[in-house]
C-alpha atoms as a PDB file:
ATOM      1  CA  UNK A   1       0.000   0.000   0.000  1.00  0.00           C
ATOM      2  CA  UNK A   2       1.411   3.488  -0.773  1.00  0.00           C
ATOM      3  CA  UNK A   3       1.858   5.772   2.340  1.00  0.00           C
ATOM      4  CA  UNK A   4      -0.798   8.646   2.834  1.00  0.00           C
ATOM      5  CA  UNK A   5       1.782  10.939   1.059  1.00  0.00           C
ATOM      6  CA  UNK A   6       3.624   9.734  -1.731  1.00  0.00           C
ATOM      7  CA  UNK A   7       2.825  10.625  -4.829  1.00  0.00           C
ATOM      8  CA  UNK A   8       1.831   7.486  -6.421  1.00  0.00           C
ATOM      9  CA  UNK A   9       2.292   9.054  -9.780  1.00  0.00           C
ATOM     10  CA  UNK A  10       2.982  12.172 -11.089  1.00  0.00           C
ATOM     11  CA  UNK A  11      -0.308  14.565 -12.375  1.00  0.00           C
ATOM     12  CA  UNK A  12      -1.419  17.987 -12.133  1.00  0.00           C
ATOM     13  CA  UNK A  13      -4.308  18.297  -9.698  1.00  0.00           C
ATOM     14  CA  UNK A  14      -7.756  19.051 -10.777  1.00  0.00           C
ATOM     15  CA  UNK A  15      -8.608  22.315 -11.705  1.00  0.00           C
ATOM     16  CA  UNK A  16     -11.733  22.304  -9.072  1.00  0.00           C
ATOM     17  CA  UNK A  17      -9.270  21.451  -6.527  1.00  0.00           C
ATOM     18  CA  UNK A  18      -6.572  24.360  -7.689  1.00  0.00           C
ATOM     19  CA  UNK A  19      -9.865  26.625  -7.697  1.00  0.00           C
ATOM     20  CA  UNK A  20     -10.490  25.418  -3.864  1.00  0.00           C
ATOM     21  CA  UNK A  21      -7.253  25.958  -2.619  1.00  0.00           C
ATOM     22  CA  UNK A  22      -7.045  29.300  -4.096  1.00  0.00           C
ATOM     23  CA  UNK A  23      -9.925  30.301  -1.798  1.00  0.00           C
ATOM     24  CA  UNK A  24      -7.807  28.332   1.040  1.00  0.00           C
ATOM     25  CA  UNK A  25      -5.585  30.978   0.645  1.00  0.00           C
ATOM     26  CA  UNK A  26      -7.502  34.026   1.043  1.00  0.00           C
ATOM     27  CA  UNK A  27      -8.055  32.599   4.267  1.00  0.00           C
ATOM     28  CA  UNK A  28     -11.881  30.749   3.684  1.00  0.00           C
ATOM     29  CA  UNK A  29     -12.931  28.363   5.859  1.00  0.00           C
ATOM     30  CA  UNK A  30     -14.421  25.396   4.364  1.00  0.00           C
ATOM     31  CA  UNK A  31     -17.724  26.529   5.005  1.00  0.00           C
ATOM     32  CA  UNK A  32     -16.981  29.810   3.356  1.00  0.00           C
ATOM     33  CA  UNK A  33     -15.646  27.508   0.116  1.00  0.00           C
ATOM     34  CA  UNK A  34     -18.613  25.943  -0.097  1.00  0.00           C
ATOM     35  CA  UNK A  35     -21.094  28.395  -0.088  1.00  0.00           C
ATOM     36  CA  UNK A  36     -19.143  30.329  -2.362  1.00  0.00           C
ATOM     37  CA  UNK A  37     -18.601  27.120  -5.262  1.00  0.00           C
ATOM     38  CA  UNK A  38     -22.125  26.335  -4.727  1.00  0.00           C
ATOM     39  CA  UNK A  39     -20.778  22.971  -3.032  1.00  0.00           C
ATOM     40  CA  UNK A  40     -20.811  20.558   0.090  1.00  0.00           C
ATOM     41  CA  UNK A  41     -18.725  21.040   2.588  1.00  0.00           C
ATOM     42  CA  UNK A  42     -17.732  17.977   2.417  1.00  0.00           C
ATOM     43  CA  UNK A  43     -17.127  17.892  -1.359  1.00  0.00           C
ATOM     44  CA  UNK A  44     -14.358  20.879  -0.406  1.00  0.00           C
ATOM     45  CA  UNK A  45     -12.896  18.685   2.062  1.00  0.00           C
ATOM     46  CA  UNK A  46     -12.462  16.036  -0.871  1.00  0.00           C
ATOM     47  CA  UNK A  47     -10.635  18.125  -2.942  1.00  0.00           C
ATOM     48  CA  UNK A  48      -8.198  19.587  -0.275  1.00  0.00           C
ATOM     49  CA  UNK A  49      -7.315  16.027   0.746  1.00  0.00           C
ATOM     50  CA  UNK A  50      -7.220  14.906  -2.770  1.00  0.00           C
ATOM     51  CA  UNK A  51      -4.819  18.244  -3.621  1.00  0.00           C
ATOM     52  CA  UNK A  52      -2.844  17.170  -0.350  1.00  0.00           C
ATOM     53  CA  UNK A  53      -2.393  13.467  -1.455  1.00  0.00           C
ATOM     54  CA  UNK A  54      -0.949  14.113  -5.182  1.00  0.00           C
ATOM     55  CA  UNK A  55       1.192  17.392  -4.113  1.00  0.00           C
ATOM     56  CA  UNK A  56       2.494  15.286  -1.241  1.00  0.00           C
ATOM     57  CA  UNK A  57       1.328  18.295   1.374  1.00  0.00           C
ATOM     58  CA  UNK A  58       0.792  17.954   4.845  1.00  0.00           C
ATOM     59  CA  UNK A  59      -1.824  20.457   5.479  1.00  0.00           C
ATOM     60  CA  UNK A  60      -3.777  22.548   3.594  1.00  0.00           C
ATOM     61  CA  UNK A  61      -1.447  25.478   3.042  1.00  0.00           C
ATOM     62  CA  UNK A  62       1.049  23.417   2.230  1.00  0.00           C
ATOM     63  CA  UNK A  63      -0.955  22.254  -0.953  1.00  0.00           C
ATOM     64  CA  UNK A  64      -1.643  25.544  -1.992  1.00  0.00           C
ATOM     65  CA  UNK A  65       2.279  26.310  -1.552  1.00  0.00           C
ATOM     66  CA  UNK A  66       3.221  23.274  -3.544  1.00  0.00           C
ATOM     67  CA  UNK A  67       0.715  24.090  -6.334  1.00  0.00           C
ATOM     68  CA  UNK A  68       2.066  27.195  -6.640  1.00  0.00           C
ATOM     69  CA  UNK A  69      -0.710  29.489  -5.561  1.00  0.00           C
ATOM     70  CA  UNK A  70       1.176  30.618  -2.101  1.00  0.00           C
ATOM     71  CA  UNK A  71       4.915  31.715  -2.043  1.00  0.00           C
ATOM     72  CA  UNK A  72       6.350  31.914   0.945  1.00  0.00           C
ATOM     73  CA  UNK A  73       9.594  34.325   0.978  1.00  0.00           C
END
């Protein structure tokens, strides 16, 4: 079985979940996301774990770091 956060293979993520964790970081709340996509909450949650698995992140920041949408100086 592959561990939680390796990168089983190597793909862009989705563009609903680059779209979710570009509200992540304006600082949403996954109730805010939601409500704003016209979307579960739970459906957001999906996507941020799905965004951590494949970027190999360890929290949601750190997904929308590794896809590029946060730089941290």
């Amino acid at each position: 079985m592959t561990p939680r956060y390796e990168r089983p293979y190597k793909r862009d993520i989705a563009p609903r979940e680059r779209e979710v964790l570009c509200l992540v970081a304006r600082g949403l709340r996954n109730k805010e996301i939601a409500r704003a996509l016209g979307i579960t909450e739970r459906t957001v949650e999906n996507h941020i774990e799905n965004a951590c698995i494949w970027l190999g992140a360890r929290s949601r920041l750190d997904a929308a770091v590794r896809a590029g949408i946060v730089r941290i100086a």
